[in-house]
PDB file of N, CA and C in Angstrom:
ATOM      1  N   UNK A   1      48.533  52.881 156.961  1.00  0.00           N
ATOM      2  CA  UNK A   1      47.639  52.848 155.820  1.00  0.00           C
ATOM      3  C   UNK A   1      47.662  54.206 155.155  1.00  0.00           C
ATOM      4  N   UNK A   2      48.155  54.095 153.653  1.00  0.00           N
ATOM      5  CA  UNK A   2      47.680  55.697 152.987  1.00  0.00           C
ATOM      6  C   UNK A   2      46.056  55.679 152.636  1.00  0.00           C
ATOM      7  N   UNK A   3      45.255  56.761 152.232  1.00  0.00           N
ATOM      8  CA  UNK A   3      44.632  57.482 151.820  1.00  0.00           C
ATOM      9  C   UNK A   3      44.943  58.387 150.487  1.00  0.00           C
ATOM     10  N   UNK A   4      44.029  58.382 149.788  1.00  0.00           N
ATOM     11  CA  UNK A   4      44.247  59.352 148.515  1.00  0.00           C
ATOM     12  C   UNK A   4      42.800  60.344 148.423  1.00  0.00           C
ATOM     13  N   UNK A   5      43.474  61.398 149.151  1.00  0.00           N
ATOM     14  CA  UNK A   5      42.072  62.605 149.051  1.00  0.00           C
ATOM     15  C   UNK A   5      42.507  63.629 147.456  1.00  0.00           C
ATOM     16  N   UNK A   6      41.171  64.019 146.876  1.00  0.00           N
ATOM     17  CA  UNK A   6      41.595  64.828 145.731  1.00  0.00           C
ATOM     18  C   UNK A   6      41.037  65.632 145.821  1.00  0.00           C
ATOM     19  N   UNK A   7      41.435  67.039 145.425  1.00  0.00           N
ATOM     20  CA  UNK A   7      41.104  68.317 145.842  1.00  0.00           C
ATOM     21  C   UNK A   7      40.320  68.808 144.183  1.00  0.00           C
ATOM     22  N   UNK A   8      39.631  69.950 144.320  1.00  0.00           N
ATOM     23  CA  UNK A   8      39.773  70.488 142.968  1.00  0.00           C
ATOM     24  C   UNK A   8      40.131  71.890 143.131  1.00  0.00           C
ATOM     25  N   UNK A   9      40.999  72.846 142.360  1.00  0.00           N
ATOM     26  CA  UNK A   9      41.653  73.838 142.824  1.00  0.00           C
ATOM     27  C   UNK A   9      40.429  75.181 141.860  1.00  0.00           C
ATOM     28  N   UNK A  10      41.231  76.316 142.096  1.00  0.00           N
ATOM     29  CA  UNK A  10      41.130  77.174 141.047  1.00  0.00           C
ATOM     30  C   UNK A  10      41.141  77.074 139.798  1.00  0.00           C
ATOM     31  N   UNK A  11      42.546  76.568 139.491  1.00  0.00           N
ATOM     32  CA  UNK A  11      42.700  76.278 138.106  1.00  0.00           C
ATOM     33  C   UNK A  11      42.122  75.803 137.248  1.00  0.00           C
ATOM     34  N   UNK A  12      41.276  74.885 138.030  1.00  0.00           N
ATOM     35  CA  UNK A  12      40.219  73.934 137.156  1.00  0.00           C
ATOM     36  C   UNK A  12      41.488  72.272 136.771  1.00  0.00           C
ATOM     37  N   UNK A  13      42.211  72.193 137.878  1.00  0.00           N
ATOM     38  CA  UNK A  13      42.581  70.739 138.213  1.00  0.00           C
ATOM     39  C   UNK A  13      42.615  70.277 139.268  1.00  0.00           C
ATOM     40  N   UNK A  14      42.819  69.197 139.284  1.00  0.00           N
ATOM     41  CA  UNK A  14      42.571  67.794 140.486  1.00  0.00           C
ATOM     42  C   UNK A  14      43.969  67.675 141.282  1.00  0.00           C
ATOM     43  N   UNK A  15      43.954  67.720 142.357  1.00  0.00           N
ATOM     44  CA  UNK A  15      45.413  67.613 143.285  1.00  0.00           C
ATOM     45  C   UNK A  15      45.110  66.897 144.098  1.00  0.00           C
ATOM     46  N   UNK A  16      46.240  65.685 143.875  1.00  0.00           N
ATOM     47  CA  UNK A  16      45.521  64.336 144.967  1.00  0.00           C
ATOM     48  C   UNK A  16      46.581  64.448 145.866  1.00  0.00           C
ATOM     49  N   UNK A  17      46.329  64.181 147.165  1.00  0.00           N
ATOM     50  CA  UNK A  17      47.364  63.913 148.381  1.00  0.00           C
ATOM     51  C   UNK A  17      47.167  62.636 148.929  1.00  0.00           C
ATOM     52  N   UNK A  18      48.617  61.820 148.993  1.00  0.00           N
ATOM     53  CA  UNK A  18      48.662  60.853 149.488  1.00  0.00           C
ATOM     54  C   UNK A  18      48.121  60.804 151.231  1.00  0.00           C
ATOM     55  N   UNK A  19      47.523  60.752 152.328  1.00  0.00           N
ATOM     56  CA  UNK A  19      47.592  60.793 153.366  1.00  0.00           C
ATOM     57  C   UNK A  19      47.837  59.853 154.427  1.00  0.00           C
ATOM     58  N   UNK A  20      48.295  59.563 155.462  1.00  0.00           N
ATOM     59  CA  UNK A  20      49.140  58.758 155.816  1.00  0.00           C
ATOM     60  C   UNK A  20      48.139  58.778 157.542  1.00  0.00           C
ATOM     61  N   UNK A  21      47.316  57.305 157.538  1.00  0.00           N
ATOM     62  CA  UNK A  21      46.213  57.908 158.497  1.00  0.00           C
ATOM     63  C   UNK A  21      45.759  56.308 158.772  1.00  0.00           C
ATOM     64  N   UNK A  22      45.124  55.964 159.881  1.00  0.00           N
ATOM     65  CA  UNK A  22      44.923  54.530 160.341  1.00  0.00           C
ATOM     66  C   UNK A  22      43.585  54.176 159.512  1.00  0.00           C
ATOM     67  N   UNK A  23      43.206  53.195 159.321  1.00  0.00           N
ATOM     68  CA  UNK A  23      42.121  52.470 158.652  1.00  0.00           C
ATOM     69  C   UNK A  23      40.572  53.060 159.288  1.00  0.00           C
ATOM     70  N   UNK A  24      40.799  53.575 160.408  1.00  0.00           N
ATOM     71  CA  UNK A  24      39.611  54.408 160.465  1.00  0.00           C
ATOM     72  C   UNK A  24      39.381  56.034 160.868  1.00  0.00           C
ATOM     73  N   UNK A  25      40.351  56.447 160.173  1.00  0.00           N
ATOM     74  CA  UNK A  25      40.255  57.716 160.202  1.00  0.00           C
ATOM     75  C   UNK A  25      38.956  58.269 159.321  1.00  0.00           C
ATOM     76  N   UNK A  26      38.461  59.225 160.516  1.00  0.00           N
ATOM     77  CA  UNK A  26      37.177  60.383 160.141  1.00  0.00           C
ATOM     78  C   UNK A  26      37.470  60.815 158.595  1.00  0.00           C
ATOM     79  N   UNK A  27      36.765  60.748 157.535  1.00  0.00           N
ATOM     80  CA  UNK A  27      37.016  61.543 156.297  1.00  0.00           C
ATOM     81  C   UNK A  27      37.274  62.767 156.346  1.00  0.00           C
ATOM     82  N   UNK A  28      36.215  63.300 157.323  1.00  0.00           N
ATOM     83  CA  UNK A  28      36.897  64.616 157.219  1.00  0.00           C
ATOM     84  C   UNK A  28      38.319  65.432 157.885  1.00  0.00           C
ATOM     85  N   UNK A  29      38.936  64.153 158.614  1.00  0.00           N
ATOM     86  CA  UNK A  29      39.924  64.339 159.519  1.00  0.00           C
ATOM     87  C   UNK A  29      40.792  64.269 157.893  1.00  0.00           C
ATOM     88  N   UNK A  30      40.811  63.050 156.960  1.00  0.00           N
ATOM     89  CA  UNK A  30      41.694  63.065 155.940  1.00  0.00           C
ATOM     90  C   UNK A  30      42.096  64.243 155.231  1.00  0.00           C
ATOM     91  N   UNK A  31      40.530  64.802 155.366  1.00  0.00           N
ATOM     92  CA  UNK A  31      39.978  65.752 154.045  1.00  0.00           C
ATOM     93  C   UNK A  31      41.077  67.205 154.585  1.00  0.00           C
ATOM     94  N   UNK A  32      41.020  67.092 155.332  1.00  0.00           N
ATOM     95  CA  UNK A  32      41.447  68.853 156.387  1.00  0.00           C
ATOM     96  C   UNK A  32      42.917  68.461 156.372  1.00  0.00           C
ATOM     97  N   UNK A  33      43.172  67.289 156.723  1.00  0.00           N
ATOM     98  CA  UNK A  33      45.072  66.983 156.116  1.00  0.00           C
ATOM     99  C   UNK A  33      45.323  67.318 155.005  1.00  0.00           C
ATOM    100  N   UNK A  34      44.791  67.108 153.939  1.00  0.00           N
ATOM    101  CA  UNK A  34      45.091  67.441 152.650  1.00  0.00           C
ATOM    102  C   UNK A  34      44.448  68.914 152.130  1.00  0.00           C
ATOM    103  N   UNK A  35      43.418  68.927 152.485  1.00  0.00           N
ATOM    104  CA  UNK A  35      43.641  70.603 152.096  1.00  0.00           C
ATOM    105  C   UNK A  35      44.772  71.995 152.859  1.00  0.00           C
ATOM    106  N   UNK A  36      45.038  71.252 154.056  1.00  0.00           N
ATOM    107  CA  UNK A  36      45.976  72.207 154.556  1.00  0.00           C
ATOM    108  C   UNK A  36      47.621  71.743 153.968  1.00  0.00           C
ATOM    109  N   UNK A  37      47.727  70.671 153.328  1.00  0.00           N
ATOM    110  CA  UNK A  37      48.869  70.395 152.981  1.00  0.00           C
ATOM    111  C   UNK A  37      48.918  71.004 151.434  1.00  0.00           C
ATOM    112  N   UNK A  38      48.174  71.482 150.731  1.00  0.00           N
ATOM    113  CA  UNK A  38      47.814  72.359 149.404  1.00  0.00           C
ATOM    114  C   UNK A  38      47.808  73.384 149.859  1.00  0.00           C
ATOM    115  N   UNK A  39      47.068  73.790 150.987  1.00  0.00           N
ATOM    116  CA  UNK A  39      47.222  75.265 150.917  1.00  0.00           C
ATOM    117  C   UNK A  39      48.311  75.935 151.370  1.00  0.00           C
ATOM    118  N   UNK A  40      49.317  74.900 152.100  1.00  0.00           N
ATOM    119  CA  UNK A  40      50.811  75.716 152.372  1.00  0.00           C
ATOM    120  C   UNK A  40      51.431  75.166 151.207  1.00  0.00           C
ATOM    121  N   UNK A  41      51.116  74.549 149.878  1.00  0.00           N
ATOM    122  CA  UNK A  41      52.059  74.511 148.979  1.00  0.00           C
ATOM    123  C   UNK A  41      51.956  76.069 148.271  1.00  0.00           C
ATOM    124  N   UNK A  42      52.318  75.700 146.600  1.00  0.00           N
ATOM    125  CA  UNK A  42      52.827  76.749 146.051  1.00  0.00           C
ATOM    126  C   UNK A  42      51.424  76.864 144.951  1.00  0.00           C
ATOM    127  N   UNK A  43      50.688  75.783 145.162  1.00  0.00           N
ATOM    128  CA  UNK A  43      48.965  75.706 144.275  1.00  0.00           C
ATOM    129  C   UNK A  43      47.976  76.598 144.232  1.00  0.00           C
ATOM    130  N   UNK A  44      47.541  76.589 143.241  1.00  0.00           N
ATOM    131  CA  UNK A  44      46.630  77.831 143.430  1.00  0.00           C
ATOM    132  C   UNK A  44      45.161  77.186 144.400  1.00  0.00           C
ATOM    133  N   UNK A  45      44.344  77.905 145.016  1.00  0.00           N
ATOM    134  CA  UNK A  45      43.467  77.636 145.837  1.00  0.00           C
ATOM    135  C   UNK A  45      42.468  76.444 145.857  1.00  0.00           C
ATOM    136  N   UNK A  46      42.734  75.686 146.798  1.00  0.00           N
ATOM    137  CA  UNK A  46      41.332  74.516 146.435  1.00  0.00           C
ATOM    138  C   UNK A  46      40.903  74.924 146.689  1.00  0.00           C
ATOM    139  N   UNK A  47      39.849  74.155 146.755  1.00  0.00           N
ATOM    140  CA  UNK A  47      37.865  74.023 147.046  1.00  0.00           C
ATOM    141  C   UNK A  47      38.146  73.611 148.072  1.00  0.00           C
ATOM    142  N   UNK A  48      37.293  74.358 149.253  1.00  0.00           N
ATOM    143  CA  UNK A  48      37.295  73.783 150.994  1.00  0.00           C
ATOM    144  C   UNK A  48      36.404  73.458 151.020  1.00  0.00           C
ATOM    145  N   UNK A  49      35.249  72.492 149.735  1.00  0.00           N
ATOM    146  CA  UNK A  49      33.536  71.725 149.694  1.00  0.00           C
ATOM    147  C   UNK A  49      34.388  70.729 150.219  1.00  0.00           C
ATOM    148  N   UNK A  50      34.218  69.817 151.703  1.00  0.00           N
ATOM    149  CA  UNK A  50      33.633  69.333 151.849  1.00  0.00           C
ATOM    150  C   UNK A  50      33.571  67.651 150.921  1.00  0.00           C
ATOM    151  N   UNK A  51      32.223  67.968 150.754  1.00  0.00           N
ATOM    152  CA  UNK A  51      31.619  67.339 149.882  1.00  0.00           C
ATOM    153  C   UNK A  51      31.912  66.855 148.219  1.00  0.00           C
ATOM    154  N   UNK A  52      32.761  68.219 147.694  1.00  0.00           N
ATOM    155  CA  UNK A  52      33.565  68.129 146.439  1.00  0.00           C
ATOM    156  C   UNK A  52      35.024  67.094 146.741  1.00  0.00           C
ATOM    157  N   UNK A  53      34.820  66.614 147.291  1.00  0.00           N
ATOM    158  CA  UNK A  53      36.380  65.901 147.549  1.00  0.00           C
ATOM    159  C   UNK A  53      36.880  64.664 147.182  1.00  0.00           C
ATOM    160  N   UNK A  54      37.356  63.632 146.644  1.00  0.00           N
ATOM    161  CA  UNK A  54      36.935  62.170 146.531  1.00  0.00           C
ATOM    162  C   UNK A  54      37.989  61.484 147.381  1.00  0.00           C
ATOM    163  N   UNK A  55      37.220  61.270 148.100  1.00  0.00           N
ATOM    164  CA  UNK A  55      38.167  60.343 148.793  1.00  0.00           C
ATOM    165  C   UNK A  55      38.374  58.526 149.123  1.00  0.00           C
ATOM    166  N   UNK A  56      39.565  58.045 149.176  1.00  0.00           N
ATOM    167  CA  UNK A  56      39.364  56.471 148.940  1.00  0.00           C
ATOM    168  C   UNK A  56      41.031  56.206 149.208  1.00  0.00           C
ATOM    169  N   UNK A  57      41.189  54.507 149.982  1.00  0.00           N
ATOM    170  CA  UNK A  57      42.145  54.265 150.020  1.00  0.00           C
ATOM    171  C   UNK A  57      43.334  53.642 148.905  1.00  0.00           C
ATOM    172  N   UNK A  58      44.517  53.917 149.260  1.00  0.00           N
ATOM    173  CA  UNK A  58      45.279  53.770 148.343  1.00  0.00           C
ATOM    174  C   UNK A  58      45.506  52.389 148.392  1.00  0.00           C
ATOM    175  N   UNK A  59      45.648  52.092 146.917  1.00  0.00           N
ATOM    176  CA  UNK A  59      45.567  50.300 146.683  1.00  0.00           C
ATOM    177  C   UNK A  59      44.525  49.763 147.116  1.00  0.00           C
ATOM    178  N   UNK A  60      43.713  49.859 147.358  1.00  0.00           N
ATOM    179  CA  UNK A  60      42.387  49.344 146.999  1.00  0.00           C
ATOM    180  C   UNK A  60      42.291  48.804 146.210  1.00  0.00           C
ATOM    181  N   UNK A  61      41.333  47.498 145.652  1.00  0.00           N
ATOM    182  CA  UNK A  61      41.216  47.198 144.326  1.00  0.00           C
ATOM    183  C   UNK A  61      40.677  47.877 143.341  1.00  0.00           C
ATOM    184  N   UNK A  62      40.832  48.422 142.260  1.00  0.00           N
ATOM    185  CA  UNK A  62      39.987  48.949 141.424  1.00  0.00           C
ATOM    186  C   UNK A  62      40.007  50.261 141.578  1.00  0.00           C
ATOM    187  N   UNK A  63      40.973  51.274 142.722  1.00  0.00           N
ATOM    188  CA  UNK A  63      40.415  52.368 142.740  1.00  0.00           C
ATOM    189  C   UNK A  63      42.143  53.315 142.420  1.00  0.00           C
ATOM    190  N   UNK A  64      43.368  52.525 142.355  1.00  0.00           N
ATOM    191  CA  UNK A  64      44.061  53.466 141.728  1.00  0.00           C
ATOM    192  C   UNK A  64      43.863  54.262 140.195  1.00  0.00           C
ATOM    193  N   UNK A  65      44.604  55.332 140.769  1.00  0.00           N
ATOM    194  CA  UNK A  65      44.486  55.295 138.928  1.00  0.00           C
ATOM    195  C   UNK A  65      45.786  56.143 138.848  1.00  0.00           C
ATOM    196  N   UNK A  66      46.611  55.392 137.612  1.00  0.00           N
ATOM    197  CA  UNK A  66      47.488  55.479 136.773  1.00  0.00           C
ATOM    198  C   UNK A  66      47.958  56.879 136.898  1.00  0.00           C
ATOM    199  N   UNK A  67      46.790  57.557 136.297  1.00  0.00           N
ATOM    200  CA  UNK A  67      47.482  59.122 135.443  1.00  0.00           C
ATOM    201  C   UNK A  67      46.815  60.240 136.379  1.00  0.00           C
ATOM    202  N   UNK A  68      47.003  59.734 137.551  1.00  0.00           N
ATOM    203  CA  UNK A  68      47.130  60.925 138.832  1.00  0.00           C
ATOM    204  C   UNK A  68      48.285  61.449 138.696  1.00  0.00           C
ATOM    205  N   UNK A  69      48.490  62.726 139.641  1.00  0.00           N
ATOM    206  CA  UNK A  69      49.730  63.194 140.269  1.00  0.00           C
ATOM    207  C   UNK A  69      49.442  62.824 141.750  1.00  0.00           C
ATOM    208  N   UNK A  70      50.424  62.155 142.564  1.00  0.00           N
ATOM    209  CA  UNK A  70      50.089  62.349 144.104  1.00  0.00           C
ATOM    210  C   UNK A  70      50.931  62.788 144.665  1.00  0.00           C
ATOM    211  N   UNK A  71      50.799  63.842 145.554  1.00  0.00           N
ATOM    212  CA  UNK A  71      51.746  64.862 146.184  1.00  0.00           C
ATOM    213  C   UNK A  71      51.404  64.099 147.805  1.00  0.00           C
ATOM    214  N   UNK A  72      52.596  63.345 148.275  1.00  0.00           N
ATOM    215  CA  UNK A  72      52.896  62.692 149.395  1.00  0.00           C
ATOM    216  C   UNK A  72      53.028  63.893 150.566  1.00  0.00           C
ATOM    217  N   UNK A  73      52.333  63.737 151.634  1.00  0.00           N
ATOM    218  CA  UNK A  73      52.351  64.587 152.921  1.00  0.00           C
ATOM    219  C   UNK A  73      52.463  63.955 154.004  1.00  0.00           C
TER     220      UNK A  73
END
């Protein structure tokens, strides 16, 4: 099952990571995959809130969206 966690950086944009995690993985287990998979990229700094994060599975009904970027990890 993927996951789609979205970060918000420095820059003042949204960096979504695909995450690759069983149907009941801890959010914050998702959340800490994907911010450590941004912070060894080449991005400028997310937000380590927590709470600022949106997280939701991929293909879900109703919850892709189109005019993301998703950076697969």
């Amino acid at each position: 099952m993927s996951w789609l966690v979205a970060l918000s950086a420095l820059d003042g944009r949204e960096y979504v990571y695909r995450i690759h995690a069983p149907v009941h993985a801890l959010r914050a287990d998702l959340f800490w995959a994907a911010f450590h998979c941004h912070d060894d990229g080449p991005h400028p700094r997310a937000s380590d809130r927590f709470d600022a994060a949106l997280i939701w599975r991929a293909g879900a009904e109703g919850t892709d969206h189109a005019d993301l970027t998703v950076h697969q990890y």
